[in-house]
N, C-alpha and C. Protein backbone atom coordinates (compact mmCIF):
# COMPACT_ATOMS: atom_id res chain seq x y z
N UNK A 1 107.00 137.74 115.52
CA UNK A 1 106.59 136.49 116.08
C UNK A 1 105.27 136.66 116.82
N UNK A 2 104.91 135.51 116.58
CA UNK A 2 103.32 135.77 117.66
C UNK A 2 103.77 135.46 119.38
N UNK A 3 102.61 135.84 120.18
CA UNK A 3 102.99 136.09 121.39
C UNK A 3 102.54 134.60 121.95
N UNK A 4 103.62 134.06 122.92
CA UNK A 4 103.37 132.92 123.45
C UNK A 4 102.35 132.50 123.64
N UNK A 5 101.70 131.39 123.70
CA UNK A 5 100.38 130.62 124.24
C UNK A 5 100.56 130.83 125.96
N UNK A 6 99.47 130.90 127.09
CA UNK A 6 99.37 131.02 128.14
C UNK A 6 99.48 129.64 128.08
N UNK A 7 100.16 129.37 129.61
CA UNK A 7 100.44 127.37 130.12
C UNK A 7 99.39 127.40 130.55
N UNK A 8 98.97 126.39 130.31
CA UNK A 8 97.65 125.45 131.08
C UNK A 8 98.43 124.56 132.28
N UNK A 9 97.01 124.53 133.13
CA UNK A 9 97.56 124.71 134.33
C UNK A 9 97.01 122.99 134.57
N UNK A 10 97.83 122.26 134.23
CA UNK A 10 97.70 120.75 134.00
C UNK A 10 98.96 120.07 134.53
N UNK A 11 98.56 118.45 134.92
CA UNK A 11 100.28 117.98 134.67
C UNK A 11 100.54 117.38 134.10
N UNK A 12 100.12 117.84 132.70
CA UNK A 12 101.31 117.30 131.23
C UNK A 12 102.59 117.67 131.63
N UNK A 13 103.40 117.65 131.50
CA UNK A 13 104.63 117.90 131.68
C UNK A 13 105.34 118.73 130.13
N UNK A 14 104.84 117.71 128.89
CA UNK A 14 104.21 118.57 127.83
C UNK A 14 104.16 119.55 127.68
N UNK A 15 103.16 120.15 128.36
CA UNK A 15 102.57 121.82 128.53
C UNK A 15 104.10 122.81 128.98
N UNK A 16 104.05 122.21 129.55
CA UNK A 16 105.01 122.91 130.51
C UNK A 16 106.24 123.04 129.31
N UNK A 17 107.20 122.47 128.66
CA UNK A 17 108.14 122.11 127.79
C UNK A 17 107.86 123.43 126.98
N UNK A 18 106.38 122.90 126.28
CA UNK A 18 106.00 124.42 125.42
C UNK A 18 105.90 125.24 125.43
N UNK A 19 105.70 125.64 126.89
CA UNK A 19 105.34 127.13 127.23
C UNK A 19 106.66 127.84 127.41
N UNK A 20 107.77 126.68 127.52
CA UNK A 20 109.32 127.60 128.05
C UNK A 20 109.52 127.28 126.66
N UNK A 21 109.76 126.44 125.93
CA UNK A 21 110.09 126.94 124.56
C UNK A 21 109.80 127.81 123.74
N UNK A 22 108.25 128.03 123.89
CA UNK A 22 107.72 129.55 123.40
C UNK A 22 107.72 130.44 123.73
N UNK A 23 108.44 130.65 125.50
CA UNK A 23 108.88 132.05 125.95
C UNK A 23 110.46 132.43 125.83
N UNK A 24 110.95 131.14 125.52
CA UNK A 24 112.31 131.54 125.20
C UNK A 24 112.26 131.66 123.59
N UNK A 25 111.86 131.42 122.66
CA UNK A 25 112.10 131.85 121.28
C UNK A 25 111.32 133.04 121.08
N UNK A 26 110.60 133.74 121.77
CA UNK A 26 109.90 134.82 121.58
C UNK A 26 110.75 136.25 122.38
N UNK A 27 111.69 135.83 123.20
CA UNK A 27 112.65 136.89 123.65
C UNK A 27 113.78 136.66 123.04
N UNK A 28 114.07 135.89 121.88
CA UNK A 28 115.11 135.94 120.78
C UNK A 28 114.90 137.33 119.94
N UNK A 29 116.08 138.37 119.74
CA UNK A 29 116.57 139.64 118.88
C UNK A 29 116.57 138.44 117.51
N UNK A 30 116.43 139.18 116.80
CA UNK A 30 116.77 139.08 115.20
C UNK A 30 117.99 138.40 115.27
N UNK A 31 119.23 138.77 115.67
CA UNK A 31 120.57 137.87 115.15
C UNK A 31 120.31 136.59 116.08
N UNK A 32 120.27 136.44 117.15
CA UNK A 32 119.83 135.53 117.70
C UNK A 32 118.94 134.08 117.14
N UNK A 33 118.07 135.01 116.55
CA UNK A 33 117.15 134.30 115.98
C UNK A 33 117.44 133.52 114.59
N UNK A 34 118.16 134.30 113.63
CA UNK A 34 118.68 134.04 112.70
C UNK A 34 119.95 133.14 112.91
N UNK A 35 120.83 133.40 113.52
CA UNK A 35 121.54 132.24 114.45
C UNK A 35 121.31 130.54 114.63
N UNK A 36 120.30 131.07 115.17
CA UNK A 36 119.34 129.45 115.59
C UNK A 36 118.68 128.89 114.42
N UNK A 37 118.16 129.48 113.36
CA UNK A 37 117.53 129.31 112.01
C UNK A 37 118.47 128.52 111.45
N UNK A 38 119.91 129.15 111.25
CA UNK A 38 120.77 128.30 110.27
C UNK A 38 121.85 127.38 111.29
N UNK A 39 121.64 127.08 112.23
CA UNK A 39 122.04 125.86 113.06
C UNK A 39 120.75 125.09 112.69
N UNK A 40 119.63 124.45 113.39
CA UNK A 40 119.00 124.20 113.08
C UNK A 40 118.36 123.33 111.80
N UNK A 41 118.29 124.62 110.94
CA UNK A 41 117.40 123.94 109.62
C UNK A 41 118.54 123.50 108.59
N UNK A 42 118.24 122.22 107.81
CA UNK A 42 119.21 121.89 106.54
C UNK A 42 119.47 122.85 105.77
N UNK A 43 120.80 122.69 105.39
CA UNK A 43 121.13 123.91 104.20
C UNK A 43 120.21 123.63 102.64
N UNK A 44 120.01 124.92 102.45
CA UNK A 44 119.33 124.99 100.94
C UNK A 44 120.13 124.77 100.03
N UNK A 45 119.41 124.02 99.33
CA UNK A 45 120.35 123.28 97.77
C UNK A 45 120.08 124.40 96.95
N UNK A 46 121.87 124.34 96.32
CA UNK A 46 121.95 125.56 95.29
C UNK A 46 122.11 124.68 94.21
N UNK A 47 122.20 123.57 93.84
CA UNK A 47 121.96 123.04 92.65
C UNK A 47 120.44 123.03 92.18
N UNK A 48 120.10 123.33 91.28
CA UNK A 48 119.14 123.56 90.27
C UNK A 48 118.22 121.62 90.60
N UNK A 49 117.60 121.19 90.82
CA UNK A 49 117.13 119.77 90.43
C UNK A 49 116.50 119.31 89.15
N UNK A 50 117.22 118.82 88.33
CA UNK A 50 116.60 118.20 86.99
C UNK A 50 116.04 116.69 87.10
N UNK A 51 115.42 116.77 86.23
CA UNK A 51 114.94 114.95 86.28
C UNK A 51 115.98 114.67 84.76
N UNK A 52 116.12 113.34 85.55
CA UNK A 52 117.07 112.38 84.00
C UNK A 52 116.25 112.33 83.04
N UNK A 53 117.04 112.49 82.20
CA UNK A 53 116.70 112.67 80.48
C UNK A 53 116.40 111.53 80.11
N UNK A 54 114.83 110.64 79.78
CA UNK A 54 114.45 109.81 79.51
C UNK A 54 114.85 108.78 78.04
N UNK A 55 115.64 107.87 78.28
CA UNK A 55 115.88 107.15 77.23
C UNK A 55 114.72 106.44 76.34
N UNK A 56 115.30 106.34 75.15
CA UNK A 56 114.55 105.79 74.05
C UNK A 56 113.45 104.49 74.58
N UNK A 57 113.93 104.03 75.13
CA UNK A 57 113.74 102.81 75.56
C UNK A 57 112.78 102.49 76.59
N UNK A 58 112.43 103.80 77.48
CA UNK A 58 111.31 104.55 78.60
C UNK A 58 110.07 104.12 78.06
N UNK A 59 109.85 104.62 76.27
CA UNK A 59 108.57 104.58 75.91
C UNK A 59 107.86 103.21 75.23
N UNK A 60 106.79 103.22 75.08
CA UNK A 60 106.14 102.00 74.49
C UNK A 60 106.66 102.48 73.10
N UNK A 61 106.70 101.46 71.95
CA UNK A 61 107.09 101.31 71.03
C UNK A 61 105.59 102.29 70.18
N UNK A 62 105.00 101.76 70.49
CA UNK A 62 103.41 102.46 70.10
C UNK A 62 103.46 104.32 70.00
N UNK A 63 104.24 104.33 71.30
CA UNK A 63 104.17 106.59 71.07
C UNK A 63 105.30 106.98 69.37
N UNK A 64 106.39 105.56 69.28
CA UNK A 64 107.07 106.18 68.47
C UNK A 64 108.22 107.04 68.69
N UNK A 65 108.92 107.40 70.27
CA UNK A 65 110.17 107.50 69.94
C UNK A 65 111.20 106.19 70.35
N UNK A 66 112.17 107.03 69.72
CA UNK A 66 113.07 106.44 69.36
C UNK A 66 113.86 105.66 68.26
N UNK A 67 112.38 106.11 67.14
CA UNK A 67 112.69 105.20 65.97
C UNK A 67 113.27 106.50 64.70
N UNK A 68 113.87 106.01 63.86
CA UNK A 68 114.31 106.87 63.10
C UNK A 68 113.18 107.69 62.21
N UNK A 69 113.16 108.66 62.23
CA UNK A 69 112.46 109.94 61.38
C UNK A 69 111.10 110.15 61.90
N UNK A 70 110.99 109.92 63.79
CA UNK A 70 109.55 110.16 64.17
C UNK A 70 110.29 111.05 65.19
N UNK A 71 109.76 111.81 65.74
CA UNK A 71 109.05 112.80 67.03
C UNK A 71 110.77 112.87 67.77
């Protein structure tokens, strides 16, 4: 991980939020960290994604499918 940003010395309140969020995820161990990763982020799709199989009927009559003994 990269090393925290220094707080700016402002009163965003903002600032402040970030700088403890980036000093607390930067003293996260590996399981910890990995922990928080899969709470956190959506699960990865194990289905494959296909697009629907375009019917006859999709194309202009002009390309020629769908008619008997073309393409």
């Amino acid at each position: 991980m990269t090393a925290p940003t220094p707080a700016r010395k402002t009163k965003d309140p903002l600032n402040a939020l970030v700088a403890g969020v980036e000093q607390m995820l930067s003293e996260l161990d590996d399981d910890a960290w990995q922990q928080l990763v899969a709470r956190v982020r959506p699960p990865a799709d194990t289905e494959p994604k296909t697009e629907p199989k375009a019917e006859a009927t999709d194309y202009p009559a002009s390309w020629g499918y769908g008619t008997k003994g073309t393409k």
